[in-house]
N, C-alpha and C. Protein backbone atom coordinates (compact mmCIF):
# COMPACT_ATOMS: atom_id res chain seq x y z
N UNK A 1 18.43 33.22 -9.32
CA UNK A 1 17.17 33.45 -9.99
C UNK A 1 16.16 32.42 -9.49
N UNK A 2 15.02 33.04 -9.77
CA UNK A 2 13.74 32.15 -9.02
C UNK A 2 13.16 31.78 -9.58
N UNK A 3 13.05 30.12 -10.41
CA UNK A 3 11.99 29.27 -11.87
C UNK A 3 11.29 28.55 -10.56
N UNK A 4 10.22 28.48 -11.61
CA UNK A 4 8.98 27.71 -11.35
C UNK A 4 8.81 26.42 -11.90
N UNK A 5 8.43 25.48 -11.74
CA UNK A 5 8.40 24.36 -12.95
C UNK A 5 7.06 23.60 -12.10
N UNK A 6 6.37 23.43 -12.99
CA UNK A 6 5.25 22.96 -13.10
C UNK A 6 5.16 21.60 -13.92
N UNK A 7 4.75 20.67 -12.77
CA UNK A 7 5.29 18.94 -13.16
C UNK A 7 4.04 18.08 -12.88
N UNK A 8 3.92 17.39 -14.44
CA UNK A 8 5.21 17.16 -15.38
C UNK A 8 5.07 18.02 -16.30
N UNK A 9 6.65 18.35 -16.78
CA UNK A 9 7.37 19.42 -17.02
C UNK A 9 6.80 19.07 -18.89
N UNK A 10 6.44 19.89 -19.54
CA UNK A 10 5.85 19.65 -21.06
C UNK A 10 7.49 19.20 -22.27
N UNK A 11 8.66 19.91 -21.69
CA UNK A 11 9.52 19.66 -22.95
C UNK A 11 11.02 19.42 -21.93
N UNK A 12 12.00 19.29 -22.39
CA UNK A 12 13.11 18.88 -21.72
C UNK A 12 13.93 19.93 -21.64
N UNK A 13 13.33 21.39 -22.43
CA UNK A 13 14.20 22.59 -22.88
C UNK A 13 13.37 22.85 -21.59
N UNK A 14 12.80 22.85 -21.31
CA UNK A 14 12.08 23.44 -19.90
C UNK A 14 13.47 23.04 -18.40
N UNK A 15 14.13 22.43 -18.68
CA UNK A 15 15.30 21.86 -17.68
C UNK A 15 16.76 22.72 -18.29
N UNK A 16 16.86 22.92 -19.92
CA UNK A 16 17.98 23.37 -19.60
C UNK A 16 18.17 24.66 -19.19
N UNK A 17 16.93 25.13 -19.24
CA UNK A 17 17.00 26.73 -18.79
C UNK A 17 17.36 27.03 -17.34
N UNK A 18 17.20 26.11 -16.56
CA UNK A 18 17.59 26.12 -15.38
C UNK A 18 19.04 26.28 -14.83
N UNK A 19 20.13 26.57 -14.12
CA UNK A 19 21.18 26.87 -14.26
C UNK A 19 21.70 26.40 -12.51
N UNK A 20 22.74 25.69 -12.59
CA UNK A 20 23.16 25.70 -11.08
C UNK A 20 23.07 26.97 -10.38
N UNK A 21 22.57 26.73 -9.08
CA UNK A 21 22.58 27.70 -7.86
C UNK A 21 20.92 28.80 -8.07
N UNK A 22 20.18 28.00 -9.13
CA UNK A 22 18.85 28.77 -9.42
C UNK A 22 17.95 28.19 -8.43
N UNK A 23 17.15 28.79 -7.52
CA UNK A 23 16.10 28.64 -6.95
C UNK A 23 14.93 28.05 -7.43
N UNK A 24 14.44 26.88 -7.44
CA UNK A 24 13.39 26.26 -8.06
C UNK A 24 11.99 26.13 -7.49
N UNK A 25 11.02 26.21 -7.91
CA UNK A 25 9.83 26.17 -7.02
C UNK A 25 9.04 24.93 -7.51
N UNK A 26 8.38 23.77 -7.10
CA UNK A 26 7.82 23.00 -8.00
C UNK A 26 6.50 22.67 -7.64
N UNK A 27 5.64 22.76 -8.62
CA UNK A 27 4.32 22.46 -8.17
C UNK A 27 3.50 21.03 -9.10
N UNK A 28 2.70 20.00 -8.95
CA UNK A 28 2.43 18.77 -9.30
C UNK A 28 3.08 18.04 -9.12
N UNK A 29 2.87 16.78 -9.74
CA UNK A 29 3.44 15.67 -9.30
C UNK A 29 5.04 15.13 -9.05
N UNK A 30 5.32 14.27 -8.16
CA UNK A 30 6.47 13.70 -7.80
C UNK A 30 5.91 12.73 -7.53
N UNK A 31 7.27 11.43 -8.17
CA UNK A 31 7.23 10.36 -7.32
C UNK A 31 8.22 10.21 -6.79
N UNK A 32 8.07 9.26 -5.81
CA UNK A 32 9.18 8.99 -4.26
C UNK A 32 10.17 7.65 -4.74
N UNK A 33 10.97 7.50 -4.55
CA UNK A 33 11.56 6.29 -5.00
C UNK A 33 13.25 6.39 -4.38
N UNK A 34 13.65 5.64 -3.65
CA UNK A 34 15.05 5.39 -2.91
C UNK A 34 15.60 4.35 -3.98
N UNK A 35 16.48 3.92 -3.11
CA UNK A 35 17.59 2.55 -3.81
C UNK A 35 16.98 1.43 -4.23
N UNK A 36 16.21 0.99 -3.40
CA UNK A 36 15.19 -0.15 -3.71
C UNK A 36 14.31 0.23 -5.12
N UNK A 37 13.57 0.74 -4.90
CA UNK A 37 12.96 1.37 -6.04
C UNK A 37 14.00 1.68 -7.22
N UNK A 38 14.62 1.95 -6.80
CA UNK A 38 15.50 2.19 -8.37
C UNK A 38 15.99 1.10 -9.14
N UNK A 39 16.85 0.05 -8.25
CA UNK A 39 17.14 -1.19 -8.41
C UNK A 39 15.79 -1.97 -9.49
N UNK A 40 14.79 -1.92 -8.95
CA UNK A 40 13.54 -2.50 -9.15
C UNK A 40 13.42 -1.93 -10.71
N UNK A 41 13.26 -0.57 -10.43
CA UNK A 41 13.34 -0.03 -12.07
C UNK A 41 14.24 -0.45 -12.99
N UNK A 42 15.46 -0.11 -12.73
CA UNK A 42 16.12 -1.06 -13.62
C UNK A 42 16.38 -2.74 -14.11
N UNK A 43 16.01 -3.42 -13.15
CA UNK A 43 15.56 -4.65 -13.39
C UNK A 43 14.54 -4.81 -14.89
N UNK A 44 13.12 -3.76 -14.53
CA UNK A 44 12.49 -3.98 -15.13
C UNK A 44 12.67 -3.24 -16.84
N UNK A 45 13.77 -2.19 -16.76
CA UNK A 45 14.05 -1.39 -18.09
C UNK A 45 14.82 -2.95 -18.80
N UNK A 46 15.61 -3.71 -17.95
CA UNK A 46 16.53 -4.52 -18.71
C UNK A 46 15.57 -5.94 -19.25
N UNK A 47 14.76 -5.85 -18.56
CA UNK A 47 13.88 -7.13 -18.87
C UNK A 47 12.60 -6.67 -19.79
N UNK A 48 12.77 -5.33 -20.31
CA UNK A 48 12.03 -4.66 -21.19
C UNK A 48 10.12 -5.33 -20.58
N UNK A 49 9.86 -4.54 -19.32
CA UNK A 49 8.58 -4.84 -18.48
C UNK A 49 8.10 -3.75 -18.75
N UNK A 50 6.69 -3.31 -18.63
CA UNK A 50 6.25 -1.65 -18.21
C UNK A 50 6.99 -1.54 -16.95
N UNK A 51 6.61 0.06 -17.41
CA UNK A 51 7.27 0.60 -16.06
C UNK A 51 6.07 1.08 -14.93
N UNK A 52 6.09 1.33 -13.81
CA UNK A 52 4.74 2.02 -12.76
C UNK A 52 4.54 3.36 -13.39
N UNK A 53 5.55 4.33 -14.00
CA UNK A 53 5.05 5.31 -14.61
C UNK A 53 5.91 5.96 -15.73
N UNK A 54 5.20 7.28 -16.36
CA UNK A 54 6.22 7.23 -17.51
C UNK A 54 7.29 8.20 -17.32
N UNK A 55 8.69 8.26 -17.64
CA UNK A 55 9.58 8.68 -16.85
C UNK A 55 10.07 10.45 -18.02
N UNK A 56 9.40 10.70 -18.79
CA UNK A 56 9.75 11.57 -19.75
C UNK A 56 8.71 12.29 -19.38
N UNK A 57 8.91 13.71 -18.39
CA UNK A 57 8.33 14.77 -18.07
C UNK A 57 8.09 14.43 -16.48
N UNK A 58 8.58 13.42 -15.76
CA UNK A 58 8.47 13.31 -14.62
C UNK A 58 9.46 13.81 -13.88
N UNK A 59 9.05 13.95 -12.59
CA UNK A 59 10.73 13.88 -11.66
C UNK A 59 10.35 13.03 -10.62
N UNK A 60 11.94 12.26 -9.79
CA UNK A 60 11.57 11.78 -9.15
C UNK A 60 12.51 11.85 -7.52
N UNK A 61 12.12 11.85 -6.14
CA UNK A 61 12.39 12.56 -5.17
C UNK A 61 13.13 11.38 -4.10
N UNK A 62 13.66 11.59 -4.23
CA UNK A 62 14.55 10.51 -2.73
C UNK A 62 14.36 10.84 -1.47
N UNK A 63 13.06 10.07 -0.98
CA UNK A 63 12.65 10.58 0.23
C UNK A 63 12.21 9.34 1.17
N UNK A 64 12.59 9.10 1.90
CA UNK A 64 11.71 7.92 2.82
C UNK A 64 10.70 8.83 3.56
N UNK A 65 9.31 8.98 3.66
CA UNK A 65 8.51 9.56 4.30
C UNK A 65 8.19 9.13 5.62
N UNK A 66 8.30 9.37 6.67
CA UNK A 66 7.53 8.98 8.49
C UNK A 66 6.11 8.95 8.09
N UNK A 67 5.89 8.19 9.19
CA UNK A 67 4.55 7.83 9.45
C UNK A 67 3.53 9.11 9.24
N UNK A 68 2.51 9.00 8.55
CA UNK A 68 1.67 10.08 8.48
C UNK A 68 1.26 10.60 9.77
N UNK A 69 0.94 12.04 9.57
CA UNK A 69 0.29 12.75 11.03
C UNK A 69 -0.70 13.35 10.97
N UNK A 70 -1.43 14.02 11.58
CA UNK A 70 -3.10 13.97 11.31
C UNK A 70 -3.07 15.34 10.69
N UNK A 71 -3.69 15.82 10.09
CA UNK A 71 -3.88 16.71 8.67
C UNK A 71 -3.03 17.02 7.70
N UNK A 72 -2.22 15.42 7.16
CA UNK A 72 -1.55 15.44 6.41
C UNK A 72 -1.32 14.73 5.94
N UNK A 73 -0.24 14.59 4.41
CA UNK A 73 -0.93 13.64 3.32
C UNK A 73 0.60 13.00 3.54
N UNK A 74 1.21 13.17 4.41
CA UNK A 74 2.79 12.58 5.08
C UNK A 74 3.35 13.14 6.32
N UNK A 75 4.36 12.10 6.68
CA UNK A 75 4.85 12.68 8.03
C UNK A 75 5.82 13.45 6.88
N UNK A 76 7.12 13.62 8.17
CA UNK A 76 8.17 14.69 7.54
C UNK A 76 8.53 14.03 6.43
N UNK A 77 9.49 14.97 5.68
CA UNK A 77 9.21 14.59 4.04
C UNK A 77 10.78 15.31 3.52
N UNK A 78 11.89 15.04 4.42
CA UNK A 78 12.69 15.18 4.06
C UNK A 78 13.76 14.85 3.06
N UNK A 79 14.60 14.52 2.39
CA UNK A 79 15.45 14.11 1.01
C UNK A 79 16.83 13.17 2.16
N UNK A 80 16.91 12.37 1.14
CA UNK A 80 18.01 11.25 1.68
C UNK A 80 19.02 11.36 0.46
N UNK A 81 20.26 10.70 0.83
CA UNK A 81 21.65 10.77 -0.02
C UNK A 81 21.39 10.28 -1.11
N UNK A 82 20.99 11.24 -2.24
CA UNK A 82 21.35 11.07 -3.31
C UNK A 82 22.79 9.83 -3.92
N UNK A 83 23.29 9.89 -3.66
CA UNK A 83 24.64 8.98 -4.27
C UNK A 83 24.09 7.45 -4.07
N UNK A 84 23.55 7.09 -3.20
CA UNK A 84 22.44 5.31 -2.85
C UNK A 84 21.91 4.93 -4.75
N UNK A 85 21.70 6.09 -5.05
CA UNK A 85 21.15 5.57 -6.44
C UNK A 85 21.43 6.20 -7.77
N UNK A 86 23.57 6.51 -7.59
CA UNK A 86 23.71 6.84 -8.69
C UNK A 86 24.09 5.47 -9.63
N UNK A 87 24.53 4.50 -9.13
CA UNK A 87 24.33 2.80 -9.28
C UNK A 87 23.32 3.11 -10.87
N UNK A 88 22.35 3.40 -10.57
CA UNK A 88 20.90 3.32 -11.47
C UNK A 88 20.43 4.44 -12.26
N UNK A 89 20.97 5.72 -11.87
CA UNK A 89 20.63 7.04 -12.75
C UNK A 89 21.08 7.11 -13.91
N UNK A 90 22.12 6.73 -14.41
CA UNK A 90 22.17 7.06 -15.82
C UNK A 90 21.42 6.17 -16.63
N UNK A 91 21.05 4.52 -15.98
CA UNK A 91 20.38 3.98 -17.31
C UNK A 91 18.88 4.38 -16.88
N UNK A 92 18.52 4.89 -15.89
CA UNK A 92 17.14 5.62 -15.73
C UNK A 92 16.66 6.78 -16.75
N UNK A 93 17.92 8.03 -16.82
CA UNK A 93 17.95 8.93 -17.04
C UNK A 93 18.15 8.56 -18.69
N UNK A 94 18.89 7.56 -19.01
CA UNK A 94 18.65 7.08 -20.48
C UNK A 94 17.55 6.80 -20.89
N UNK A 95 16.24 6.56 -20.11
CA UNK A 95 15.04 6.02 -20.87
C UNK A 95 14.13 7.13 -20.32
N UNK A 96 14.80 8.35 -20.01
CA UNK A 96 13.74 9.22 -19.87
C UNK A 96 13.64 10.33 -18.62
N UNK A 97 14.18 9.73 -17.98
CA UNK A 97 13.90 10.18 -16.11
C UNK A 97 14.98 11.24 -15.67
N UNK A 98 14.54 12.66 -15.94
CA UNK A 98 15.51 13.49 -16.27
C UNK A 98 15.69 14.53 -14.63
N UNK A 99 14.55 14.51 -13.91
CA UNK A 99 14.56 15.40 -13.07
C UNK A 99 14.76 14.68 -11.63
N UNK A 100 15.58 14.98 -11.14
CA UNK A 100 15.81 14.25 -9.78
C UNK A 100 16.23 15.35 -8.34
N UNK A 101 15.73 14.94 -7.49
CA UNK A 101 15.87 15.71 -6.79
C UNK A 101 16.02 14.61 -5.09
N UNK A 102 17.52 15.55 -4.47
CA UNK A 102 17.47 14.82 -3.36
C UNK A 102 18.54 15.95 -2.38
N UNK A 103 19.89 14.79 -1.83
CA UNK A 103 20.46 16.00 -1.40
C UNK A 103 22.22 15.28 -1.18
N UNK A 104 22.96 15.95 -1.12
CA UNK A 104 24.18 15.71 -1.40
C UNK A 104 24.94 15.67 -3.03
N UNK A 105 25.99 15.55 -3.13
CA UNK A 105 26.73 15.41 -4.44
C UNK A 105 26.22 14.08 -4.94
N UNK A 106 26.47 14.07 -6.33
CA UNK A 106 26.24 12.54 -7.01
C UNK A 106 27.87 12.52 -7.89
N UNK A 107 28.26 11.39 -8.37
CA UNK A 107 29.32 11.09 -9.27
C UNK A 107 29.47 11.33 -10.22
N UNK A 108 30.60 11.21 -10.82
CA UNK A 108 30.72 11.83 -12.25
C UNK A 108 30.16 11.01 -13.26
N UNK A 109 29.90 10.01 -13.23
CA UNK A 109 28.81 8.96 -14.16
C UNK A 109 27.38 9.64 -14.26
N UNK A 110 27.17 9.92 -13.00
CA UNK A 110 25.91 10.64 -12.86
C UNK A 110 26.03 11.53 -13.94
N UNK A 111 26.65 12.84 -13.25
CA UNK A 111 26.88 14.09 -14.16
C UNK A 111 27.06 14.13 -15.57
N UNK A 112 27.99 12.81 -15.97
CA UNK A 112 28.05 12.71 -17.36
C UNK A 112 26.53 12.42 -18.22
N UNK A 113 25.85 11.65 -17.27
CA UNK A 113 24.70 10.98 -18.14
C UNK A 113 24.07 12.69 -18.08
N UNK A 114 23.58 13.19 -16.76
CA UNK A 114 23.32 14.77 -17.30
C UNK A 114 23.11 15.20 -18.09
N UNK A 115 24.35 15.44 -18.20
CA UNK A 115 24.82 16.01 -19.68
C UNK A 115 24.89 15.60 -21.26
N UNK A 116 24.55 14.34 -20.93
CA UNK A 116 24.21 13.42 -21.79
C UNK A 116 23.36 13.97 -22.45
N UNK A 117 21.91 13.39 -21.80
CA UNK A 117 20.79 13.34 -21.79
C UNK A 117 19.68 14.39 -21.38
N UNK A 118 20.78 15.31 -20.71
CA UNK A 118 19.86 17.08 -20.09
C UNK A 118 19.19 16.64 -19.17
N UNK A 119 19.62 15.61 -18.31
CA UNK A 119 19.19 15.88 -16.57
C UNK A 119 19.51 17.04 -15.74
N UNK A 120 18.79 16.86 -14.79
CA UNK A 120 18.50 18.47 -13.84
C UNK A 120 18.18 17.42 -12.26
N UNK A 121 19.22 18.18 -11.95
CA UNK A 121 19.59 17.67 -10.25
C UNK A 121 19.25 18.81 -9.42
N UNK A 122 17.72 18.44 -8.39
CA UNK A 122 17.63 19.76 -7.35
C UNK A 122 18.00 18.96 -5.90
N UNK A 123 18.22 20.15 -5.30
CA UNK A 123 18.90 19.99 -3.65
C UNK A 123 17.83 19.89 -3.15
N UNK A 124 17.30 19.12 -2.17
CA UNK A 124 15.74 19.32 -1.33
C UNK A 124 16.98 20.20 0.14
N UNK A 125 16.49 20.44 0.73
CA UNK A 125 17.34 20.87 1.98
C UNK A 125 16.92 20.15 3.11
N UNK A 126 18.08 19.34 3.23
CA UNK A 126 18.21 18.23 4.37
C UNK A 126 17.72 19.02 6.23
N UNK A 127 17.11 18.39 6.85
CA UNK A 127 16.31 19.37 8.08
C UNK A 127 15.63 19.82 8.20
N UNK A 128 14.68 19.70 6.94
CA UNK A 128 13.49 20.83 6.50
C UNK A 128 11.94 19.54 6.08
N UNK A 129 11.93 18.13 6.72
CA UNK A 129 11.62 17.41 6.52
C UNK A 129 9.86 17.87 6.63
N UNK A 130 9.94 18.22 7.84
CA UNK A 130 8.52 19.33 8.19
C UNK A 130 7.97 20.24 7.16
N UNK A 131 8.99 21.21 7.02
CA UNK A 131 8.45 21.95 6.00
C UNK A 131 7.98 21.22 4.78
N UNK A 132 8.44 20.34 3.80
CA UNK A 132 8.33 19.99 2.80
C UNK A 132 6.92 18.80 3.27
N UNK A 133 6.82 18.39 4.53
CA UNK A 133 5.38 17.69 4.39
C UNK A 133 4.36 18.35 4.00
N UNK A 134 4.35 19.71 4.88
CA UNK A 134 3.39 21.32 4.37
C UNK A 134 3.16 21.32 2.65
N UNK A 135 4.02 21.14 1.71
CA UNK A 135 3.87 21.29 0.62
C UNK A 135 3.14 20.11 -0.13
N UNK A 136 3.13 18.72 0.64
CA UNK A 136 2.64 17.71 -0.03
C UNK A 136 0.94 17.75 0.05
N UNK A 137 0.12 17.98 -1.00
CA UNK A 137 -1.24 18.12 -1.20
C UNK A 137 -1.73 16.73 -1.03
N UNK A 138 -1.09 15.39 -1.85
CA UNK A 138 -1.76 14.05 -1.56
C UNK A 138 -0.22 13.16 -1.75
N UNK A 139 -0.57 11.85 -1.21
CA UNK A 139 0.15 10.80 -0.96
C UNK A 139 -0.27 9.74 -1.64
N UNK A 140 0.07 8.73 -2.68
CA UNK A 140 -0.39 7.33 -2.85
C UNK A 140 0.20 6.76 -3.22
N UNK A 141 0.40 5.04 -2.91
CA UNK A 141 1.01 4.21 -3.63
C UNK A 141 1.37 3.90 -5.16
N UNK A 142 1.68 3.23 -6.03
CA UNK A 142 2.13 3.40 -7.15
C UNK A 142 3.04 1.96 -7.39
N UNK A 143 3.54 1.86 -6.74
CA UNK A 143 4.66 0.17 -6.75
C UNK A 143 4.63 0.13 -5.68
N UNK A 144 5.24 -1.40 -5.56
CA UNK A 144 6.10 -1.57 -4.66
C UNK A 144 6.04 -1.95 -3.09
N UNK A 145 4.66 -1.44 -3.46
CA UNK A 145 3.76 -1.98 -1.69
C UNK A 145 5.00 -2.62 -0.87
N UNK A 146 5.33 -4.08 -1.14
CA UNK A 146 6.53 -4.80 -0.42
C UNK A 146 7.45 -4.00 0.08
N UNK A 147 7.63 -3.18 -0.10
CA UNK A 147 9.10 -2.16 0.62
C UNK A 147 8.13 -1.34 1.39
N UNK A 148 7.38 -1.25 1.56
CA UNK A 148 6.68 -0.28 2.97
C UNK A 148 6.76 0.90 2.90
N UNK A 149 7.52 1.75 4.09
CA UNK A 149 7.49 2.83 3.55
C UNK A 149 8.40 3.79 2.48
N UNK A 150 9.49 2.87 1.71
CA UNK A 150 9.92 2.92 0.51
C UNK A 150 9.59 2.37 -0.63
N UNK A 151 8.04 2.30 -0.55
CA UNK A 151 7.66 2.06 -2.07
C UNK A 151 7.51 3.21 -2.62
N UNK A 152 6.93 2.96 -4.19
CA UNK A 152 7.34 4.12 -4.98
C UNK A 152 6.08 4.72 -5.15
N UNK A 153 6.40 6.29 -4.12
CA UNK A 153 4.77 7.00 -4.20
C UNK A 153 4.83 8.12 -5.45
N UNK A 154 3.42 8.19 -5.22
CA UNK A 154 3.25 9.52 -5.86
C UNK A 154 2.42 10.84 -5.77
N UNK A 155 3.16 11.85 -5.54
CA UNK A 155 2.54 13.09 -4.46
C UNK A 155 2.76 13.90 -5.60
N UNK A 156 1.33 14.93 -5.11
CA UNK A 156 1.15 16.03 -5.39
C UNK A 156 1.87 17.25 -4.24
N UNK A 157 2.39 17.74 -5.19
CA UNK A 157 3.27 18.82 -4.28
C UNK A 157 2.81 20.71 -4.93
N UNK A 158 2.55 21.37 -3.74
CA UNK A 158 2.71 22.99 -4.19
C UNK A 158 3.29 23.72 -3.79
N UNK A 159 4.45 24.29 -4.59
CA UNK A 159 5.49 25.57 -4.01
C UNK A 159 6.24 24.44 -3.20
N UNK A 160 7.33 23.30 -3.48
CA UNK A 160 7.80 22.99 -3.48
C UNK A 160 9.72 23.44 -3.59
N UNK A 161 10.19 23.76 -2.26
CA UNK A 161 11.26 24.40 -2.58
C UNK A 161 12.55 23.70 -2.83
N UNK A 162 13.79 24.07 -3.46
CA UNK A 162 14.12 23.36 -3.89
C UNK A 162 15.85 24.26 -4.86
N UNK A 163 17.01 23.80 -4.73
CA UNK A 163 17.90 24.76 -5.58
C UNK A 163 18.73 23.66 -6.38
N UNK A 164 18.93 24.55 -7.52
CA UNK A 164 19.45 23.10 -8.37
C UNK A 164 21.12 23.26 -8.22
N UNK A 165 21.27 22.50 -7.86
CA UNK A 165 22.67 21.59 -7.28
C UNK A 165 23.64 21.55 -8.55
N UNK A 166 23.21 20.80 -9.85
CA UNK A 166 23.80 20.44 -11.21
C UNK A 166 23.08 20.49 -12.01
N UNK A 167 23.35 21.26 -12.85
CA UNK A 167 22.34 21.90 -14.21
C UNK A 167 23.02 20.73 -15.51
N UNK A 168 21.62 20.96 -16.52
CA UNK A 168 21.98 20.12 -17.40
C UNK A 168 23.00 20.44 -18.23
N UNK A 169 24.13 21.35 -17.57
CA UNK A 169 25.72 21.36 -19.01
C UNK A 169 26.60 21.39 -17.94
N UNK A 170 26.06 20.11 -16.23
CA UNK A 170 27.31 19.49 -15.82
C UNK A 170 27.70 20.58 -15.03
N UNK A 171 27.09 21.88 -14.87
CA UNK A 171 27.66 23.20 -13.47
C UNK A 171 27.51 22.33 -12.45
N UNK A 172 28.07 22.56 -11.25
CA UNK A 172 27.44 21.75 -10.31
C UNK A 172 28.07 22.82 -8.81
N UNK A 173 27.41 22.66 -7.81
CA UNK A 173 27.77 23.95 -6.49
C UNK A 173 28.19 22.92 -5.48
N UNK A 174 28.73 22.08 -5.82
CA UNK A 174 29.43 21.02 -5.21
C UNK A 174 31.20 20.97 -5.31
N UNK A 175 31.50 22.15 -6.33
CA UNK A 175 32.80 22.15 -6.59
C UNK A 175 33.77 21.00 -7.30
């Protein structure tokens, strides 16, 4: 089946309707954030700091972006190994941060918090780095400047493709 989700997403029932192996389309915002960035976040959940943004109706994309190219708001814009930052997803996903999207399997800690908490795991499709720059409308900083081109951005994305990997009651097409 083919959902749409339009981000940020208004309620969290908006995620469980989603179902492993459903086709997702996403349009508004994402932010970018790898291992570093995550690390960083949790530092700052434990030292009770603000956070760069608010993590309840957001999602957020595991992507190191290439150098920008000329009529565009990123170079390729492909998804990196999810598992680098299951370390940090469940106490993320505990304070809010429900939608994640990257590519490969994550752990069963992961999955449990999921299910926990009604996280929603989408597949970006690894090789398709090109295509998914096409979908990015704008690019900007947000944290993190010091990590370069893994600080933590935040893009506007349209028709954003995307299949969900592990639904929030723990299905997962990973076997």
């Amino acid at each position: 089946m083919e959902r749409r989700l339009k981000l940020p997403y208004g309620d969290k029932r908006e995620l469980r309707e989603v179902q492993a192996g459903d086709h997702v389309m996403l349009s508004g915002i994402i932010y970018v954030g790898r291992d570093q960035v995550h690390k960083r976040l949790a530092v700052m959940l434990e030292e009770n700091e603000a956070l760069p943004f608010d993590f309840p109706g957001n999602a957020i994309y595991y992507m190191g972006p290439s150098p920008r190219m000329p009529g565009f708001a990123v170079g390729a814009a492909g998804p990196t190994t999810s598992q680098r930052m299951d370390p940090y997803s469940p106490l993320l996903m505990e304070h809010g941060l429900l939608l994640m999207i990257g590519k490969g399997p994550r752990k069963a800690g992961v999955i449990d918090a999921m299910r926990k908490y009604g996280g929603l795991y989408l597949q970006a499709f690894g090789g398709c780095g090109a295509l998914y720059s096409k979908c990015i409308k704008s690019s900007e900083p947000v944290a993190f400047e010091d990590l370069g081109p893994e600080a933590l951005l935040k893009l506007e994305v349209e028709d954003f493709p995307s299949i969900c990997a592990i639904d929030s009651y723990g299905n997962t097409l990973f076997g």
